[in-house]
C-alpha atoms as a PDB file:
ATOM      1  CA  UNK A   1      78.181   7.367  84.279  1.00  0.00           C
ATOM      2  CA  UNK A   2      76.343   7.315  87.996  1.00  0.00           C
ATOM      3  CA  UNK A   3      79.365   7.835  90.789  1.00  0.00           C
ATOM      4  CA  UNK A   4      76.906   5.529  92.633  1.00  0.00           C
ATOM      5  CA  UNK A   5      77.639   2.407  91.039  1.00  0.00           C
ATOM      6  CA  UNK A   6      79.466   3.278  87.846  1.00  0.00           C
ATOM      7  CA  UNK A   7      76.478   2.318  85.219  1.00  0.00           C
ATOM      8  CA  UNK A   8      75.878   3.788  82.233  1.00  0.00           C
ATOM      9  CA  UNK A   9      73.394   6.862  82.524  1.00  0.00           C
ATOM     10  CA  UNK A  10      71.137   7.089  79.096  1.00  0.00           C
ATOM     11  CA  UNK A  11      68.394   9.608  79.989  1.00  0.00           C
ATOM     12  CA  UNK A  12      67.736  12.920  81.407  1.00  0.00           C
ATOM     13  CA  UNK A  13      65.835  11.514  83.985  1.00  0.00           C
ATOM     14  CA  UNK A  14      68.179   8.508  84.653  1.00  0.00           C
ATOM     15  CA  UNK A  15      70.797  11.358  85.673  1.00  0.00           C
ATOM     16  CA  UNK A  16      68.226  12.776  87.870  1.00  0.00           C
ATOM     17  CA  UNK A  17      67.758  10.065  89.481  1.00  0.00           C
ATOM     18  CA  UNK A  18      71.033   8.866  89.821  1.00  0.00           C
ATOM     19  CA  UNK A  19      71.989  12.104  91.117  1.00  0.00           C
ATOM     20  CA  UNK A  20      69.653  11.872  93.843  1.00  0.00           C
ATOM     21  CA  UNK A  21      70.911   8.146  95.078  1.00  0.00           C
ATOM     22  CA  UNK A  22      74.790   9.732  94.873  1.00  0.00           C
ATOM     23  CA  UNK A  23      73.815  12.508  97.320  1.00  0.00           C
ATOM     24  CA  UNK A  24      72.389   9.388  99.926  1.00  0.00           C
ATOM     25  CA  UNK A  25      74.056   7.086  99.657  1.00  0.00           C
ATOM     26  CA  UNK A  26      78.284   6.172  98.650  1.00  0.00           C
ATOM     27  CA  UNK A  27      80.101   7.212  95.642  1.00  0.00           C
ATOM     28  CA  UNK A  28      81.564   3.827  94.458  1.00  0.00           C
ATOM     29  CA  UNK A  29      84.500   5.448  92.321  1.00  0.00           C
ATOM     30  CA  UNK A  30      85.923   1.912  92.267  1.00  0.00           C
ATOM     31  CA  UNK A  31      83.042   0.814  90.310  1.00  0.00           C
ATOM     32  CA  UNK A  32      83.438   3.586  88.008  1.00  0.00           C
ATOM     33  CA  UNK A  33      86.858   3.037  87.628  1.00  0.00           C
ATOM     34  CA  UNK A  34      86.273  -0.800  86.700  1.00  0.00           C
ATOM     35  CA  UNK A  35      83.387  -0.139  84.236  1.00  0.00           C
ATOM     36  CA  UNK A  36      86.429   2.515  82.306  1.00  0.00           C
ATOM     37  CA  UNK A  37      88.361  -0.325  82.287  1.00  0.00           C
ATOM     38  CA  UNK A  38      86.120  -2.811  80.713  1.00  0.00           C
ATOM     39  CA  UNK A  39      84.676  -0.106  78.081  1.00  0.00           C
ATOM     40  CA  UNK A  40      88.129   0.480  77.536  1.00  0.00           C
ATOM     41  CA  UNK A  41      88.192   4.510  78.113  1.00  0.00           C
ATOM     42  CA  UNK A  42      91.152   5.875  76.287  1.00  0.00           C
ATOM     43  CA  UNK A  43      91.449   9.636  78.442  1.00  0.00           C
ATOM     44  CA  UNK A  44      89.974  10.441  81.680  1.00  0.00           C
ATOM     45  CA  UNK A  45      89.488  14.514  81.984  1.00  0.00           C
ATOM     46  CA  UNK A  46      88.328  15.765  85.586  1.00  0.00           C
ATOM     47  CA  UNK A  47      86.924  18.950  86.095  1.00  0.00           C
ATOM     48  CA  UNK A  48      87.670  19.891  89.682  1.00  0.00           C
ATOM     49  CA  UNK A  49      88.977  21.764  92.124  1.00  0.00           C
ATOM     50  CA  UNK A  50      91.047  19.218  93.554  1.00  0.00           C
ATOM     51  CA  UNK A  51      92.222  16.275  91.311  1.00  0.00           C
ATOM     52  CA  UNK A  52      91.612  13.500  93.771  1.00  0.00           C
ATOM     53  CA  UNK A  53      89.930  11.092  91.595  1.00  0.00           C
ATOM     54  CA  UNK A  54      92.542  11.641  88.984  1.00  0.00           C
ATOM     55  CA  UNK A  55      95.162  10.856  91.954  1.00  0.00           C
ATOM     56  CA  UNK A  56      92.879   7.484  92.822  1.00  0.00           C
ATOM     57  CA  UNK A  57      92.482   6.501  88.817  1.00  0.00           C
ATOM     58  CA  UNK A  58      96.561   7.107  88.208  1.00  0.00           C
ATOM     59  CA  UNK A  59      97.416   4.044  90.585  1.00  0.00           C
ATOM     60  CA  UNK A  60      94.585   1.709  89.649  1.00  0.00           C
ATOM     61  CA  UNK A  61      94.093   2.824  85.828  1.00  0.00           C
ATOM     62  CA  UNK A  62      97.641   2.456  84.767  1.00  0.00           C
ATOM     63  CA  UNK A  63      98.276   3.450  81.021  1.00  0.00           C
ATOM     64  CA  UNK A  64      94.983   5.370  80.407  1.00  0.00           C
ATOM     65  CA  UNK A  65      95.818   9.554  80.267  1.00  0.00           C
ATOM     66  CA  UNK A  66      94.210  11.890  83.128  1.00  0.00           C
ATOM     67  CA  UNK A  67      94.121  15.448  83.462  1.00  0.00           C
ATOM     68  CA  UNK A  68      92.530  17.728  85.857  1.00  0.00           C
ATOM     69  CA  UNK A  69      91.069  21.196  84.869  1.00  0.00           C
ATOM     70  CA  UNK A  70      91.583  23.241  87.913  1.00  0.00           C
ATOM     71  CA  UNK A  71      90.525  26.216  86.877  1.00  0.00           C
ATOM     72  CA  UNK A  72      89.426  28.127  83.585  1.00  0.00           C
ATOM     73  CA  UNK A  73      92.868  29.016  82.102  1.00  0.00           C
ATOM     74  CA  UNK A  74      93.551  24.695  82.256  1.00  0.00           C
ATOM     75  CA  UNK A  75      91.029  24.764  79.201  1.00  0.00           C
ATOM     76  CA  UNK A  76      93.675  26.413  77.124  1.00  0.00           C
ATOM     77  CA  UNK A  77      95.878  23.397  77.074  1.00  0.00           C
ATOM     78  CA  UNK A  78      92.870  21.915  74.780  1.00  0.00           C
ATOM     79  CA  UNK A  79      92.540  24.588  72.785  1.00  0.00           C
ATOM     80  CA  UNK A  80      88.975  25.606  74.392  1.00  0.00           C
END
C-alpha cells in the first residue's frame, strides 16, 4: 500500500515509484486508513520506533487490532 495515496502497490517497480512520490510529496495516512477499511483489514501491525500511526488508526479504525513492534524482543509476542 503507497502512504501517498493509500493504493494498492502490485510491482517491484510500482513500490519504487511510489516510494519516490512519498518522499515529495504528503503521506495521506487517511487514505490508507480508508482503503483498510473498505478491504476490510482484520490486524494492523506497525513496525516502528514510535507507534504514531497505530495511535492515529486506534481512534478512526475502531474494532480492527493494532500493535506496534518497537523493538526486536516485541517479535516474541508472535512467536518470531
Amino acid at each position: 500500500m503507497s502512504n501517498r495515496d493509500g493504493s494498492a502497490v502490485a510491482s517491484g517497480q510500482e513500490f519504487l515509484d511510489s516510494l519516490v512520490k512519498q518522499v515529495t510529496n504528503p503521506v495521506r495516512w487517511d487514505l490508507c486508513m480508508a482503503q483498510m477499511l473498505q478491504d476490510e483489514v482484520t490486524d494492523i501491525i506497525e513496525v516502528t520506533p514510535a507507534g504514531t500511526l497505530v495511535g492515529l488508526a486506534k481512534r478512526a479504525m475502531r474494532g480492527v487490532p493494532f500493535t506496534a513492534i518497537n523493538a526486536p524482543e516485541d517479535l516474541e509476542k508472535f512467536g518470531a
